[in-house]
Protein backbone atom coordinates (compact mmCIF):
# COMPACT_ATOMS: atom_id res chain seq x y z
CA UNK A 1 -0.35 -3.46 18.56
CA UNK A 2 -1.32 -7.14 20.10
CA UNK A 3 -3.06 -9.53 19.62
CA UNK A 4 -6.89 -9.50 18.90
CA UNK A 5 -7.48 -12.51 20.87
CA UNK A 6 -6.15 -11.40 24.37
CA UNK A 7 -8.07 -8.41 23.83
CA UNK A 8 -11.55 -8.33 26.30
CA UNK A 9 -13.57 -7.59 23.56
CA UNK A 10 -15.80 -10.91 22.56
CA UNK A 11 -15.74 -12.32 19.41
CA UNK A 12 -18.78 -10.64 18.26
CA UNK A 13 -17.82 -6.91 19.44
CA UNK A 14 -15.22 -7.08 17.29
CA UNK A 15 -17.10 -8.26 14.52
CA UNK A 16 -19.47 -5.78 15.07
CA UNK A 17 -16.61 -2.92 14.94
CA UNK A 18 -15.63 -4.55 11.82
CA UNK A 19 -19.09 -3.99 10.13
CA UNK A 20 -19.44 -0.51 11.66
CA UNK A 21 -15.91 0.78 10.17
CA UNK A 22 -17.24 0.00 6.85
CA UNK A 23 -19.29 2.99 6.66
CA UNK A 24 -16.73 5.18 7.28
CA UNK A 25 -14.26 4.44 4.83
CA UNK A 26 -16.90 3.67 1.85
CA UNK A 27 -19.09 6.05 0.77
CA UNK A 28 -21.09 3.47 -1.23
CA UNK A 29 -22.01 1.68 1.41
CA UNK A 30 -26.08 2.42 2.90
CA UNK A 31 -27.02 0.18 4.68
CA UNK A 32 -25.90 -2.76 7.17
CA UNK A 33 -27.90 -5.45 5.94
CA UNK A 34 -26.12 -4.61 2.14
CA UNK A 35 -22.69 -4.74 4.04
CA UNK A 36 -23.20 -7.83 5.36
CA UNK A 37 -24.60 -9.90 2.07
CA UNK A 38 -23.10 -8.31 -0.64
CA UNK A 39 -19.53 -7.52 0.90
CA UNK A 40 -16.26 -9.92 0.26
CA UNK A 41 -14.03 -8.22 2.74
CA UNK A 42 -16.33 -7.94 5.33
CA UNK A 43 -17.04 -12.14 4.60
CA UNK A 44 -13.78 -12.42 4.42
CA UNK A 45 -12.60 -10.41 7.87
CA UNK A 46 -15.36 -12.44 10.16
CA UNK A 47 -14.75 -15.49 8.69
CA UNK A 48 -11.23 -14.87 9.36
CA UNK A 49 -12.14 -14.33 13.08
CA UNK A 50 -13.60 -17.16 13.36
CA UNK A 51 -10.69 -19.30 12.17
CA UNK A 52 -8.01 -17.61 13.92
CA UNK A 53 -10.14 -18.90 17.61
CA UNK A 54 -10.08 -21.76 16.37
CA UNK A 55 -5.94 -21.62 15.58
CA UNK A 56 -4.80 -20.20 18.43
CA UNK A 57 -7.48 -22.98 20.21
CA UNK A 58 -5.81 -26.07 18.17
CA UNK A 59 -8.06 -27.10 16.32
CA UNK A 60 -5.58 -26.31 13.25
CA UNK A 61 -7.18 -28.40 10.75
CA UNK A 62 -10.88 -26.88 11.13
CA UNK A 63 -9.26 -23.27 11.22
CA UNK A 64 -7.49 -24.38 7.41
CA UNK A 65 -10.55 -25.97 6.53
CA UNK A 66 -13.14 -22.61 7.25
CA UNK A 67 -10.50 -20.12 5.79
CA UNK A 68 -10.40 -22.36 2.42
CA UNK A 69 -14.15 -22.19 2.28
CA UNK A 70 -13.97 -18.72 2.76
CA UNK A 71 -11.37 -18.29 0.03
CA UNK A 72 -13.78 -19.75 -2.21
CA UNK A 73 -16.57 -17.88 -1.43
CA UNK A 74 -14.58 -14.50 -1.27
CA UNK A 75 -11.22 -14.80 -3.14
CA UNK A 76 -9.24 -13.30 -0.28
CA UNK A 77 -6.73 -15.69 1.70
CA UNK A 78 -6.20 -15.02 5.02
CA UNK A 79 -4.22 -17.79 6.60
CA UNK A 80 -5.83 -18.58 10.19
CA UNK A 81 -2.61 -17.92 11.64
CA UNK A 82 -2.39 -14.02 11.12
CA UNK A 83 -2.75 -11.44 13.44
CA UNK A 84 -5.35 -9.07 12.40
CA UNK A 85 -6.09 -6.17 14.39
CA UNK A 86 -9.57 -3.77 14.75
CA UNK A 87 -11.43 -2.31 12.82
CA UNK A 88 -10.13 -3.83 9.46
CA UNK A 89 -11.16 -3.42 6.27
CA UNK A 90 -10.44 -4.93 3.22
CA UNK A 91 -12.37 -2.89 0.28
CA UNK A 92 -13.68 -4.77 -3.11
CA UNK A 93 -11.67 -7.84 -1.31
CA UNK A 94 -10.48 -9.45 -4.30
CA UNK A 95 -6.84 -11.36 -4.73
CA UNK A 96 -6.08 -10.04 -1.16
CA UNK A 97 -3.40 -12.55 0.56
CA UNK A 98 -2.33 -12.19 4.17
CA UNK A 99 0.23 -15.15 5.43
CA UNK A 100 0.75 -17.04 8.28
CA UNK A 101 2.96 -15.12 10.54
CA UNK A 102 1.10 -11.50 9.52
CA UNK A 103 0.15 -8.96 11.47
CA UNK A 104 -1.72 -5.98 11.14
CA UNK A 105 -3.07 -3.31 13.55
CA UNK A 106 -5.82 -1.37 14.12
CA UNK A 107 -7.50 0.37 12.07
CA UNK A 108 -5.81 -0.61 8.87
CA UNK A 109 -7.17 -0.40 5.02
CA UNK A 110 -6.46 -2.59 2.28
CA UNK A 111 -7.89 -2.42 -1.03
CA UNK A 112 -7.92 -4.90 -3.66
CA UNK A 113 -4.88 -7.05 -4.58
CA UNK A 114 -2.58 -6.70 -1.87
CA UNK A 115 -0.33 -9.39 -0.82
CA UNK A 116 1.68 -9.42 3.28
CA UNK A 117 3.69 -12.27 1.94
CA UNK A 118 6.85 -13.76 2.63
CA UNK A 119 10.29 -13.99 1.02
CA UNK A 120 11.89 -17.62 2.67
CA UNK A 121 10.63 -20.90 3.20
CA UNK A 122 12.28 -20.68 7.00
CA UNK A 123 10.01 -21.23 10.03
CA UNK A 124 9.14 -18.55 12.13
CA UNK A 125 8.73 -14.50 11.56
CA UNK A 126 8.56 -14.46 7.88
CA UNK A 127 5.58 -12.41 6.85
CA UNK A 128 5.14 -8.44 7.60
CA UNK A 129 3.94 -6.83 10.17
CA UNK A 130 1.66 -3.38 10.10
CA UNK A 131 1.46 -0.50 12.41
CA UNK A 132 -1.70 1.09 13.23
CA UNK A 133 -3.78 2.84 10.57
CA UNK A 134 -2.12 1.84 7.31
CA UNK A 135 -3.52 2.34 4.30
CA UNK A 136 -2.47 -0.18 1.41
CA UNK A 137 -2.86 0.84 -2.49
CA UNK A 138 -4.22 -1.69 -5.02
CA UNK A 139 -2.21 -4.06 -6.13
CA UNK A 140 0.74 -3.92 -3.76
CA UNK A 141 3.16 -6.10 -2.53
CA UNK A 142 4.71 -5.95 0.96
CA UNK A 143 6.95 -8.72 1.66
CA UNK A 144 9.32 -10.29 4.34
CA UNK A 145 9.32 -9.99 8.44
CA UNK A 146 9.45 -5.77 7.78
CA UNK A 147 7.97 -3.44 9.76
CA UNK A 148 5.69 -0.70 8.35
CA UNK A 149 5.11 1.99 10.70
CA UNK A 150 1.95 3.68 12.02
CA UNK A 151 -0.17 6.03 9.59
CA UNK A 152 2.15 4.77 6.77
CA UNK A 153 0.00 5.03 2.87
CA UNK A 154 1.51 2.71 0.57
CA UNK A 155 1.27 3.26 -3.11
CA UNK A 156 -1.15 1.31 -5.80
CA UNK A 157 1.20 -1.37 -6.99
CA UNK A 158 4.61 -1.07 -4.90
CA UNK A 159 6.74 -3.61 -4.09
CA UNK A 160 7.98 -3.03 0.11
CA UNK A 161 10.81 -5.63 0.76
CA UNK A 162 12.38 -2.73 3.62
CA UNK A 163 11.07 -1.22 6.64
CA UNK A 164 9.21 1.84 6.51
CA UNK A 165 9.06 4.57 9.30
CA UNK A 166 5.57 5.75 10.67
CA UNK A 167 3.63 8.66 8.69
CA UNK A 168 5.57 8.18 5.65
CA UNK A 169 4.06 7.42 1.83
CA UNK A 170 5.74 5.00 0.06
CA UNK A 171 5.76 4.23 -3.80
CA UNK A 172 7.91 2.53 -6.55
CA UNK A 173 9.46 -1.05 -7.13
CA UNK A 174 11.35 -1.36 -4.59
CA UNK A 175 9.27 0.68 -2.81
CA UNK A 176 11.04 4.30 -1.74
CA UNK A 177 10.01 6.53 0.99
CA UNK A 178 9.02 9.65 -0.61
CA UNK A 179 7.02 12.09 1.49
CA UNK A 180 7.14 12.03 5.82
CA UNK A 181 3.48 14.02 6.68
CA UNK A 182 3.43 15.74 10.28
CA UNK A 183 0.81 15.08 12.62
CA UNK A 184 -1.21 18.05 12.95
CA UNK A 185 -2.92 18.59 16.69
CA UNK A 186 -5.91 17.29 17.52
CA UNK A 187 -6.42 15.09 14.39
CA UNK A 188 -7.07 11.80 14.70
CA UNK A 189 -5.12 9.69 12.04
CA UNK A 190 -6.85 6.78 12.44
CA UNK A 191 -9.53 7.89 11.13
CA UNK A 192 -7.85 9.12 7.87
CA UNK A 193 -7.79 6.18 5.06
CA UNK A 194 -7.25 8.23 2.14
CA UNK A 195 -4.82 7.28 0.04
CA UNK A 196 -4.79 10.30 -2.49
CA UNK A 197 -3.45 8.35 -5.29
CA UNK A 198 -3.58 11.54 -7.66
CA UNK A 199 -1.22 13.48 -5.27
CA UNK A 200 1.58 10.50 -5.17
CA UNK A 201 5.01 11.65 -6.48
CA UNK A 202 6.98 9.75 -9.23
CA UNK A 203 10.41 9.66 -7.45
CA UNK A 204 11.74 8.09 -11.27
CA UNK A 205 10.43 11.01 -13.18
CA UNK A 206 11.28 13.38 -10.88
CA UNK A 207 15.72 11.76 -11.07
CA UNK A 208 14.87 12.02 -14.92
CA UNK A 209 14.21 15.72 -14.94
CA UNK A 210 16.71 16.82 -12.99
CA UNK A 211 19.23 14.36 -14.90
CA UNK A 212 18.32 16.23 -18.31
CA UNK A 213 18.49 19.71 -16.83
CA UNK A 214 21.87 18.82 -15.57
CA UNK A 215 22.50 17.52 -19.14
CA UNK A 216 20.93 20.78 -20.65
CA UNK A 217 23.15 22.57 -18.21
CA UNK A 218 26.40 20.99 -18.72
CA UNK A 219 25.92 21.35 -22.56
CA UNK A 220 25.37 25.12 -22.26
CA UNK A 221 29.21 25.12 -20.29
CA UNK A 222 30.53 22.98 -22.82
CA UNK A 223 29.70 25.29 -25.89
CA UNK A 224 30.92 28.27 -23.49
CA UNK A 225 34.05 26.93 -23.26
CA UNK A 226 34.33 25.74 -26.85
CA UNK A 227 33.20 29.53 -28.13
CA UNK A 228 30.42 28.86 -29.26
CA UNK A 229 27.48 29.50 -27.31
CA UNK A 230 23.83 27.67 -27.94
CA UNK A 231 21.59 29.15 -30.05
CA UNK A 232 18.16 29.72 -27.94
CA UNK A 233 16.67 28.61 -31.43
CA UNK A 234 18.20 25.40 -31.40
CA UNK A 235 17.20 24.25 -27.86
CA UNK A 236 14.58 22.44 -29.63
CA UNK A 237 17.26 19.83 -30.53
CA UNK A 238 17.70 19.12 -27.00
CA UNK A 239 15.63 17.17 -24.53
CA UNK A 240 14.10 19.44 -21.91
CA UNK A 241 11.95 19.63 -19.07
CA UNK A 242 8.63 21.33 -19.85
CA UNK A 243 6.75 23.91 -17.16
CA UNK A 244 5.05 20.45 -16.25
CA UNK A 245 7.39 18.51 -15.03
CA UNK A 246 7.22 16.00 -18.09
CA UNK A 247 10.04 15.02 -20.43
CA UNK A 248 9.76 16.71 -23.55
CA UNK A 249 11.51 14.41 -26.35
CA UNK A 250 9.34 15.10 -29.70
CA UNK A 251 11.49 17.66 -31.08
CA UNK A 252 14.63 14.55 -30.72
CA UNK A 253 12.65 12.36 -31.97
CA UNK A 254 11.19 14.49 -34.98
CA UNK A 255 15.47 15.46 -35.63
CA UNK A 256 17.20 13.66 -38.48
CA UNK A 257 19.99 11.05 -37.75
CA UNK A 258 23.21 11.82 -37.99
């Protein structure tokens, strides 16, 4: 990954990719003339180009000045100062906050609510940095000088406060690695932005389950031991893990108290 601006593409090229990218990772969009009037990211992305010249030119001031105007008009805040890579795209574009010392690669998706912020009011490296074709779930939070690696999907409203290897999925608060994919041959990743939030695993309900059948287990031993073994009619007075996964407490619940 480096930096946009020593890249020989001209300012406009890269705005250009930036409107082109649009139509593949929304199917909604038809038409570039819509794109470019009716959508916030897209504002927001080329308006942040255009401030970040100016940054890295001096003119600091100016470069604050355009990205609060554009702020205003598109509720995303990118400082000036972030490195933003090709080909981005920020969908619906609203709450999105990218800091200061940020930086993101190419080909990199963020949807709505995201925040690369920062965790100390040092100078210097204090704000994220993203690999190469991330995807970033609604809502959430990656925060600190971290690294998150190429092809990495992050999870609708996880909090990432630790470094996370390349083609990895990460979910939760704190945010837990909990599925590495493989690259298959001759697929492009970049080119993959699905997030598949249906598919993500719940890596709490998942230490739940197996917690209660090692309960369930352990209580079966118990009565072994004692003589008396369970009743298969009363395992309704014990919590259990149904064929779907899911924690099945009614029957507890339903139980008098003793």
């Amino acid at each position: 990954m480096t930096d946009t601006a020593s890249r020989p593409l001209r300012l406009r090229e890269l705005m250009r990719e930036d409107l082109h990218c649009v139509f593949q990772r929304d199917p909604a969009a038809r038409t570039r003339f819509e794109v470019l009037t009716t959508y916030p990211g897209v504002h927001a992305i080329l308006g942040h180009r255009l401030a970040h010249r100016l940054w890295r030119g001096g003119w600091r001031y100016p470069a604050r000045l355009l990205s609060f105007a554009v702020r205003l008009f598109t509720n995303v805040d990118i400082h000036p100062g972030a490195v933003i890579g090709r080909r981005f795209f920020i969908d619906h574009g609203a709450c999105v906050v990218i800091g200061e010392t940020a930086e993101v690669g190419d080909d990199v998706t963020l949807y709505h609510g995201v925040t690369l912020g920062g965790t100390s009011w040092k100078q210097g490296k204090r704000h994220p940095t993203l690999a190469d074709g991330v995807v970033v779930g609604a809502g959430a939070k990656i925060l600190g000088p971290i690294v998150v690696g190429s092809r990495v999907r992050v999870g609708a409203n996880s909090v990432v406060v630790k470094d996370v290897p390349e083609d990895a999925t990460v979910v939760g608060v704190p945010g837990r690695v909990v599925t590495r994919r493989r690259q298959e041959n001759g697929l492009d990743h970049r080119l993959d932005h699905r997030l598949d939030h249906h598919l993500l695993p719940d890596p709490v309900a998942r230490s739940i389950s197996c917690l209660v059948e090692r309960i369930d287990q352990l209580e079966l031993e118990l009565a072994q031991l004692r003589g008396q073994p369970l009743n298969p009619a009363d395992g309704d007075a014990h919590c259990r893990t149904c064929s779907a996964g899911e924690l099945c407490c009614d029957a507890v619940e339903a139980s008098p108290p003793q």
